[in-house]
C-alpha atoms as a PDB file:
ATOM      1  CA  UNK A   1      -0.993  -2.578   9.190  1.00  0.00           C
ATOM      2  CA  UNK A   2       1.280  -5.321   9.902  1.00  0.00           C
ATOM      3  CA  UNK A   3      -0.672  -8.131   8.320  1.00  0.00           C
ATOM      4  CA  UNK A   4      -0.485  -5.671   5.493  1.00  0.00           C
ATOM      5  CA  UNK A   5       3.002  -4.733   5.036  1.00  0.00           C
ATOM      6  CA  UNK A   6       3.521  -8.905   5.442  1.00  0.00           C
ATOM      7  CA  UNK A   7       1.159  -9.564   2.742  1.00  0.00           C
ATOM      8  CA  UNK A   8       2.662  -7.108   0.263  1.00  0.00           C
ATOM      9  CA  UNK A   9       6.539  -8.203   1.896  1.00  0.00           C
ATOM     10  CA  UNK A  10       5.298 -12.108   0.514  1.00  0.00           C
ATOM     11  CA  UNK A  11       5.122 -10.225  -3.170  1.00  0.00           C
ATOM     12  CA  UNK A  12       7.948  -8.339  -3.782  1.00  0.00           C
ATOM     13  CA  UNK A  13      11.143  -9.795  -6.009  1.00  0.00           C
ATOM     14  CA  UNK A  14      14.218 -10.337  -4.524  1.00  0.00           C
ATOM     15  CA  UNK A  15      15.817  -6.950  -5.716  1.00  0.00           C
ATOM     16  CA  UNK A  16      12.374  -5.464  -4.023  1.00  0.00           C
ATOM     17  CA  UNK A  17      12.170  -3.923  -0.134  1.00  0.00           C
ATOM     18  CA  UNK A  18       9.592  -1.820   0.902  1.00  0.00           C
ATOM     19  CA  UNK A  19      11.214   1.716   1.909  1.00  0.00           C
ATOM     20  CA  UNK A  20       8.106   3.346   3.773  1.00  0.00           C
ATOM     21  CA  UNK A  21       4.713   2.678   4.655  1.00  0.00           C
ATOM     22  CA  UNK A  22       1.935   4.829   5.768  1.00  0.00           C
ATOM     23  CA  UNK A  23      -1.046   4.656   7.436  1.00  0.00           C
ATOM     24  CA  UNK A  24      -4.109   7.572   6.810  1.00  0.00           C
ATOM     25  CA  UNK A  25      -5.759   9.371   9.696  1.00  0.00           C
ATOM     26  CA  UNK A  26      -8.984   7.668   9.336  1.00  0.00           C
ATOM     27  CA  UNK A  27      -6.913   4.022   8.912  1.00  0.00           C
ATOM     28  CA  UNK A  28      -8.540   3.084   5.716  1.00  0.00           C
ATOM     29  CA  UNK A  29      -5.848   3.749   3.374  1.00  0.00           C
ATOM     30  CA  UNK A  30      -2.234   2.836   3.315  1.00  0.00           C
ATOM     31  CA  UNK A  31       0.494   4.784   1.364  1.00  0.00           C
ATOM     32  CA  UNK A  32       3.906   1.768   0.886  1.00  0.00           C
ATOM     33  CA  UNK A  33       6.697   2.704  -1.297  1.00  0.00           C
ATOM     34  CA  UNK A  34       8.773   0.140  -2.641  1.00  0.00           C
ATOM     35  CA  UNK A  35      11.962   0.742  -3.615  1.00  0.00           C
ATOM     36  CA  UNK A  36      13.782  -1.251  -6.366  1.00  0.00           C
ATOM     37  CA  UNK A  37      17.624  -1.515  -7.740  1.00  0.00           C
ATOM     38  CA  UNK A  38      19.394   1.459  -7.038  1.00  0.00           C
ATOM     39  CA  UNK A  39      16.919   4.757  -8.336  1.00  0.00           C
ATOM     40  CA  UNK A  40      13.454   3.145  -8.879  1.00  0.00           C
ATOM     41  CA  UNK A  41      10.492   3.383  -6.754  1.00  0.00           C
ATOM     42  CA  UNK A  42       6.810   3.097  -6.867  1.00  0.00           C
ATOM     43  CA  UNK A  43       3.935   3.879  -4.037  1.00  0.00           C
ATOM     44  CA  UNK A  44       1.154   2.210  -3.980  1.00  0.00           C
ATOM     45  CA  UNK A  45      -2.566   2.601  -2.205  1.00  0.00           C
ATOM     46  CA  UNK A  46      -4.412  -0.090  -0.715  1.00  0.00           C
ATOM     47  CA  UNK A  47      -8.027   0.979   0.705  1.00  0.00           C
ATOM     48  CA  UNK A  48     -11.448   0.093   1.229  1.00  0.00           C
ATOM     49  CA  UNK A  49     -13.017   3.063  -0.591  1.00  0.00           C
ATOM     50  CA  UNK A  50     -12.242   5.091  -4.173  1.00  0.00           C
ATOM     51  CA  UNK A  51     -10.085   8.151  -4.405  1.00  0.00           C
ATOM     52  CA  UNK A  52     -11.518  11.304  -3.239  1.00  0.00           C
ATOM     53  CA  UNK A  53      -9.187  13.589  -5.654  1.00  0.00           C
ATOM     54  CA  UNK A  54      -7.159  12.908  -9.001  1.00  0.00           C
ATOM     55  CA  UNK A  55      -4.538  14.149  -7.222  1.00  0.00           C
ATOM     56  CA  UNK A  56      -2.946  10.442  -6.346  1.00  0.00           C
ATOM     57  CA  UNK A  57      -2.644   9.047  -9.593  1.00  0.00           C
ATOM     58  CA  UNK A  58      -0.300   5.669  -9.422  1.00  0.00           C
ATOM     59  CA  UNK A  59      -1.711   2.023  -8.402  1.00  0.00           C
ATOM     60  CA  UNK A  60      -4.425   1.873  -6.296  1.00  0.00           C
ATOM     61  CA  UNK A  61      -6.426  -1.297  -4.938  1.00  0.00           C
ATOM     62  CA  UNK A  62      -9.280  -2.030  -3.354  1.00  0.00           C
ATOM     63  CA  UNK A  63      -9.680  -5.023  -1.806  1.00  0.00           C
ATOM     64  CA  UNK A  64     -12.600  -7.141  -2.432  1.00  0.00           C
ATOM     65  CA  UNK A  65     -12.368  -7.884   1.149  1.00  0.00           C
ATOM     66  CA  UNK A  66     -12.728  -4.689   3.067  1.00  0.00           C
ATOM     67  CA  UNK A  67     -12.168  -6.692   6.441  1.00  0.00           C
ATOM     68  CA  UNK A  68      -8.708  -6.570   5.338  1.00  0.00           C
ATOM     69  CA  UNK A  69      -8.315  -2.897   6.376  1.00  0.00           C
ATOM     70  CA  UNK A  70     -10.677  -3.247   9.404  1.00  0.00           C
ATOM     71  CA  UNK A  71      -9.156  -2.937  13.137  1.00  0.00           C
ATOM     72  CA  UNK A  72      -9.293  -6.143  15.201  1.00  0.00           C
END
């Protein structure tokens, strides 16, 4: 999760911090919110498989690399 949450930390703008992450039960997806200015936000999904449900509906990637979500 770290090398994660570093990876998507190297991204961000200056007027960009990342407000909460989270981490699935079966640790192959991670929920981050980033928070921006003063009232915007956006989550975003990064896993190694496709959405079970419609229900999550905002950016989603899948890495080409699936090792990237693997445990060491």
């Amino acid at each position: 999760m770290e090398e994660i949450l570093l990876s998507v930390k190297n991204v961000l703008k200056d007027e960009e911090e990342i407000l909460s992450a989270h981490v699935s039960s079966n640790e192959n997806t991670f929920y981050i919110s980033i928070f921006k200015k003063i009232d915007l936000f956006l989550t975003i999904r990064i896993s190694n498989h496709k959405k079970i449900n419609s229900y999550y509906s905002n950016k989603s990637f899948n890495p080409l690399d699936n090792d990237l979500l693997q445990k060491n």
